[in-house]
Protein backbone atom coordinates (compact mmCIF):
# COMPACT_ATOMS: atom_id res chain seq x y z
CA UNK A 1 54.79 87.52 143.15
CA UNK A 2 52.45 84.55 143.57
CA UNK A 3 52.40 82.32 140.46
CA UNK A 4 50.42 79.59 141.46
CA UNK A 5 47.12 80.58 140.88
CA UNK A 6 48.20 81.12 136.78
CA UNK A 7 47.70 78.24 134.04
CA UNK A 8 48.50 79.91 131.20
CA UNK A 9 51.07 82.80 130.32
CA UNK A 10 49.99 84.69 127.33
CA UNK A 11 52.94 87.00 125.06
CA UNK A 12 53.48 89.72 123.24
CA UNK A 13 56.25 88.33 121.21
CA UNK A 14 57.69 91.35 119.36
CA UNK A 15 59.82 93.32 121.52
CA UNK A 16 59.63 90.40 124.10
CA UNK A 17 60.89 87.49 122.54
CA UNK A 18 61.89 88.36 119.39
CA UNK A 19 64.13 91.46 118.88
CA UNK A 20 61.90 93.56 116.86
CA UNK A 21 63.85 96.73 117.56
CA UNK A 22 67.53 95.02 115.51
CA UNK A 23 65.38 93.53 113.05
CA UNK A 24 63.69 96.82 112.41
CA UNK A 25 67.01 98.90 112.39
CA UNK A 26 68.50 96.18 110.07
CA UNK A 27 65.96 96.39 107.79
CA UNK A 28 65.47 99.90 107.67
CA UNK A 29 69.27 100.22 106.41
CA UNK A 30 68.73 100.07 102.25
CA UNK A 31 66.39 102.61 103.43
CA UNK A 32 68.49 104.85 105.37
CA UNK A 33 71.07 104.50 102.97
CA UNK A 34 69.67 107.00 100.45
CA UNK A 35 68.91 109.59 103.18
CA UNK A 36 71.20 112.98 102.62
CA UNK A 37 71.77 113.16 106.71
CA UNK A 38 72.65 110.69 109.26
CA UNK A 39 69.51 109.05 110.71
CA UNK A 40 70.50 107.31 114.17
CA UNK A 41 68.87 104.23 115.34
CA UNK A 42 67.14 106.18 118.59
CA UNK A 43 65.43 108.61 116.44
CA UNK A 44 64.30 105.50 113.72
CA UNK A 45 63.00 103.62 116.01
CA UNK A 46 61.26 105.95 117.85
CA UNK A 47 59.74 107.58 114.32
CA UNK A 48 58.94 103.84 113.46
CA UNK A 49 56.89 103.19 116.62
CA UNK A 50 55.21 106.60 116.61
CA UNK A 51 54.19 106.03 112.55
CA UNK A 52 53.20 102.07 113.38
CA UNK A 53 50.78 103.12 116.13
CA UNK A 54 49.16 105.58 113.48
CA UNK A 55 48.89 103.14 110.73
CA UNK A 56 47.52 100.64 113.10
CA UNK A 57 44.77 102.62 114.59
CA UNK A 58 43.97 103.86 111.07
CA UNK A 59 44.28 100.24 109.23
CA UNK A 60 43.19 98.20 111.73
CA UNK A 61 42.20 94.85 109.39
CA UNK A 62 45.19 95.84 106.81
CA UNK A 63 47.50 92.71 106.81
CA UNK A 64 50.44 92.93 108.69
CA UNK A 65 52.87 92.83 106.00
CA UNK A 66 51.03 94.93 104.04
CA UNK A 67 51.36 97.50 107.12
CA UNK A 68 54.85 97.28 107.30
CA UNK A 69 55.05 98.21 103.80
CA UNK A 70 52.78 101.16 104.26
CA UNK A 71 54.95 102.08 107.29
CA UNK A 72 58.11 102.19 105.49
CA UNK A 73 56.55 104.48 102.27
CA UNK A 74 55.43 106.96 105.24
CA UNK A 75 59.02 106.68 106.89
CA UNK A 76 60.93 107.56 103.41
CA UNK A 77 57.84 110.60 103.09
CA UNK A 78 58.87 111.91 106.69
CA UNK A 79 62.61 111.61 106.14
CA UNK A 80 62.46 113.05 102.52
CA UNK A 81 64.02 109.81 101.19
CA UNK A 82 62.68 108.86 97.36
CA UNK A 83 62.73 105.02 97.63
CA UNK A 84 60.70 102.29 95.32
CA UNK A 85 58.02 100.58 96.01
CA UNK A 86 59.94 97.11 95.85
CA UNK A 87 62.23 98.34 98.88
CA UNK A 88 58.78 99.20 101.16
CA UNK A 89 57.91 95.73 100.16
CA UNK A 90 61.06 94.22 101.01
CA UNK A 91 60.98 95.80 104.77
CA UNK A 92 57.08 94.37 104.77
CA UNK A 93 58.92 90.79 104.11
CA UNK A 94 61.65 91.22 106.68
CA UNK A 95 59.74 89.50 110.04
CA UNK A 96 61.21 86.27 109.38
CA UNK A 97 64.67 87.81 109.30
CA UNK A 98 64.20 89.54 112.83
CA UNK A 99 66.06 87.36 115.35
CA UNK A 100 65.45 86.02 118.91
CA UNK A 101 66.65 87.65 122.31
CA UNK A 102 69.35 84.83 123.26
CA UNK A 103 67.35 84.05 126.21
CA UNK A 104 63.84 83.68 124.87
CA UNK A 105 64.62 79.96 123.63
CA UNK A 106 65.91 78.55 126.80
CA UNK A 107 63.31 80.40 129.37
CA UNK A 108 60.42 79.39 127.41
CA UNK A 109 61.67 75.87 127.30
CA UNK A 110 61.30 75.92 131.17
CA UNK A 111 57.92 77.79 131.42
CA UNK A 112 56.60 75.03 128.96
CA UNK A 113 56.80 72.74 131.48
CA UNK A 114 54.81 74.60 134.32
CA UNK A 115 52.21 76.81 132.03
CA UNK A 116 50.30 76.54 129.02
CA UNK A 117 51.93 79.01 126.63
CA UNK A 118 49.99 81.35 124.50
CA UNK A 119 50.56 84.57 121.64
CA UNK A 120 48.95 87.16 121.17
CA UNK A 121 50.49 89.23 118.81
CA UNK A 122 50.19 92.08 116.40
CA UNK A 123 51.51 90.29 113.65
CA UNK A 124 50.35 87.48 110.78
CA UNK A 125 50.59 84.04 110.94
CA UNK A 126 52.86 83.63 108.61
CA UNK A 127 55.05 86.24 110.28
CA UNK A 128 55.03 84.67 113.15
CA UNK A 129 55.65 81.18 111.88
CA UNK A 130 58.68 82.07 110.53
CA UNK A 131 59.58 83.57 113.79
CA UNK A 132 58.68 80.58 116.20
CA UNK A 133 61.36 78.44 114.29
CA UNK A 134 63.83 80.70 116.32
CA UNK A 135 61.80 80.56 119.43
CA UNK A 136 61.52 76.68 119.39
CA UNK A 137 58.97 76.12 121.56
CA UNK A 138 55.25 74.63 120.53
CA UNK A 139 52.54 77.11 121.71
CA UNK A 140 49.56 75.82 123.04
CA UNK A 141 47.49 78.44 120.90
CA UNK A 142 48.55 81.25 118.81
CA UNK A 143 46.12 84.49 118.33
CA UNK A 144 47.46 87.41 116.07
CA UNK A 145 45.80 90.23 114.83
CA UNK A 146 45.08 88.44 111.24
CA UNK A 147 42.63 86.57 113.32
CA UNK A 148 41.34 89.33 115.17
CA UNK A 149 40.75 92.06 112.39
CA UNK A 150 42.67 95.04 114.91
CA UNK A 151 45.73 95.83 116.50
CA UNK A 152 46.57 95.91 120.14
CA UNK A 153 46.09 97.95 122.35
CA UNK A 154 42.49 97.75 121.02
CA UNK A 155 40.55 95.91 124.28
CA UNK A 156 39.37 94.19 121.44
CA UNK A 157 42.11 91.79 121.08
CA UNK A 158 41.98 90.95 124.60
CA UNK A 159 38.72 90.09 124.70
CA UNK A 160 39.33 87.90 121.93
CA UNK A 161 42.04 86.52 123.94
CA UNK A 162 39.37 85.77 126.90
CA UNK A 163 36.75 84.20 124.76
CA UNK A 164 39.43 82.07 123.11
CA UNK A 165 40.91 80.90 125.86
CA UNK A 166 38.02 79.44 128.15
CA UNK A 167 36.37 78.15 124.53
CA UNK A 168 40.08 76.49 123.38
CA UNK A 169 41.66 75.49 126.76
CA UNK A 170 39.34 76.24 129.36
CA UNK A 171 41.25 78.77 130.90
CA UNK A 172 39.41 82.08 132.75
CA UNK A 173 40.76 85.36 132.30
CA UNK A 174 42.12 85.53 136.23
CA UNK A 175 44.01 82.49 135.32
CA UNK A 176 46.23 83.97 132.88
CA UNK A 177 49.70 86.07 133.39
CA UNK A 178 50.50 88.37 130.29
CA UNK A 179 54.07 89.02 129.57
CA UNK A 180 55.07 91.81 127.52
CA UNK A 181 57.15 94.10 126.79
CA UNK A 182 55.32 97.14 125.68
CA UNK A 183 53.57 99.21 128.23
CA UNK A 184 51.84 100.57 125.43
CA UNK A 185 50.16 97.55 123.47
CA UNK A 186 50.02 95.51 126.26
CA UNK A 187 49.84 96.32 129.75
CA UNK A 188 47.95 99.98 129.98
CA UNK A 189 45.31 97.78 128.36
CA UNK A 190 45.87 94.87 130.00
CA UNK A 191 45.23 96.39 133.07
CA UNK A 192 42.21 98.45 132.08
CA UNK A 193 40.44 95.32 131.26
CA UNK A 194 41.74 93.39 134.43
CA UNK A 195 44.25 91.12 133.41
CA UNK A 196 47.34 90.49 135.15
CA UNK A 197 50.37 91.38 133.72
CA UNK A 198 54.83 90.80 133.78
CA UNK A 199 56.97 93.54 132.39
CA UNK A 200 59.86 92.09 130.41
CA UNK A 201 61.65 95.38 130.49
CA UNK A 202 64.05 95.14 127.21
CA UNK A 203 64.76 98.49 127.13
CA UNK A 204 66.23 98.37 130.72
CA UNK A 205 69.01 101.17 131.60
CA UNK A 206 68.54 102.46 127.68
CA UNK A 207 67.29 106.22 127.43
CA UNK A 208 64.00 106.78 125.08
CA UNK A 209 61.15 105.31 124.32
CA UNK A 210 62.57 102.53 121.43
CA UNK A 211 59.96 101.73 118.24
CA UNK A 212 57.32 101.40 121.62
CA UNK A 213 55.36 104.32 122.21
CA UNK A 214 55.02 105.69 125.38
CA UNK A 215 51.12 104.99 127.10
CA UNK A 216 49.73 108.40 128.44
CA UNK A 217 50.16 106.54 132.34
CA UNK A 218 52.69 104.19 133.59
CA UNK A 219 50.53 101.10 134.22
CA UNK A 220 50.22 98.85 137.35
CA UNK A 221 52.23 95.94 136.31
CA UNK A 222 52.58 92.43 138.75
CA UNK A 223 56.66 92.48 138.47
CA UNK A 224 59.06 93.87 136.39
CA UNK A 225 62.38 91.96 134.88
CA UNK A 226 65.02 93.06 132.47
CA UNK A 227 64.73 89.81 130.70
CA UNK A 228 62.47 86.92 130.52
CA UNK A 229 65.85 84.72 131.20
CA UNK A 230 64.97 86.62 135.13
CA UNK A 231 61.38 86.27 134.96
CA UNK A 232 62.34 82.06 134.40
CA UNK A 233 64.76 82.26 137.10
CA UNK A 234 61.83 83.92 139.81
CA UNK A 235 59.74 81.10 138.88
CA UNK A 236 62.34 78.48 139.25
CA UNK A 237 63.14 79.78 142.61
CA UNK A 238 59.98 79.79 143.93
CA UNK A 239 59.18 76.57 142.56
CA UNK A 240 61.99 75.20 144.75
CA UNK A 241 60.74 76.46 147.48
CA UNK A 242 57.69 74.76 147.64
């Protein structure tokens, strides 16, 4: 894959550089706690994803927090569970508790110093404040879907994303390499709307589908790595190289 034509790598950071998918099971446990049958973390996560891509579509400007929230009272309705209000708002709090892959530090230290880095997320800014103190790294701009009003995959938030970037660093949309995780959010969009895209493959050699739905059609994606640790590593070898 040729990477020198890209100035600017743009990420999904949920699912693909924060581990949204431990945070979520940890903080669905008080949850899961008061159910009357075992709930295991396949079939949460996958109920999770399926309910978060309804709530999005349906709440498109509702804060993210807020969502979460509104996620977990629709999780306890499905499961039968009869939970407070204060323990929906306690999972809507839990982002900044959500850790880091153990890679995502280090390889975005190196890609820092060959791209400009840039989020777009489906999260708050808050949210993801509290989660870039575990990533470490300074982004060169940070777009969530506070600022945008809807939730990927809406094309919407991409061409946000394009505006944004030529207006904020100049950058044109067939400069930019998005790297994500989630076939769904991210790159069946992506690559309706033309953009060029890196699958950091989390899920790698796991069966299901995770709290990511499945898209309709696998998307066309530029190169595919289990980690972004291995995406790093591609770049630094062809860097050498030249």
């Amino acid at each position: 894959m040729d990477l020198t034509r890209f100035k600017a790598l743009t990420f999904d950071v949920y699912g693909t550089l924060i581990d949204w998918e431990t945070g979520i099971w940890n903080a669905l446990q008080p949850l899961l706690s008061l159910a009357n049958g075992e709930i295991s973390r396949d079939e949460a996560l996958e109920t999770y994803g399926n309910i978060e891509v309804l709530q999005e579509a349906e709440t498109p400007s509702l804060h993210y927090r807020t969502l979460l929230a509104t996620v977990h009272a629709r999780l306890a309705r499905h499961w039968g569970i009869a939970a407070q209000a204060d323990l929906h708002e306690r999972f809507g709090a839990s982002v900044p508790d959500w850790p880091a892959f153990p890679d995502s530090r280090e390889a975005l230290a190196y890609l820092k110093q060959h791209f400009r880095l840039v989020v777009l997320s489906n999260v708050d800014g808050r949210s993801f404040a509290a989660s870039n103190r575990k990533l470490g790294v300074g982004f060169d701009a940070v777009y969530t879907a506070e600022d945008i009003g809807s939730y990927k995959p809406d094309l919407g938030n991409f061409r946000f994303l394009f505006e944004r970037l030529k207006q904020d660093l100049g950058i044109q949309k067939d400069e930019v390499l998005h790297v994500a995780q989630s076939l769904f959010h991210d790159h069946a969009p992506a690559e309706s709307i033309g953009l060029a895209g890196v699958w950091i493959d989390r899920r790698f050699g796991m069966g299901g589908p995770g709290a990511t739905k499945r898209p309709l059609a696998q998307p066309n994606v530029g190169g595919h790595f289990p980690t972004l640790a291995e995406f790093a590593a591609m770049h630094r070898e062809t860097d050498n190289t030249h």
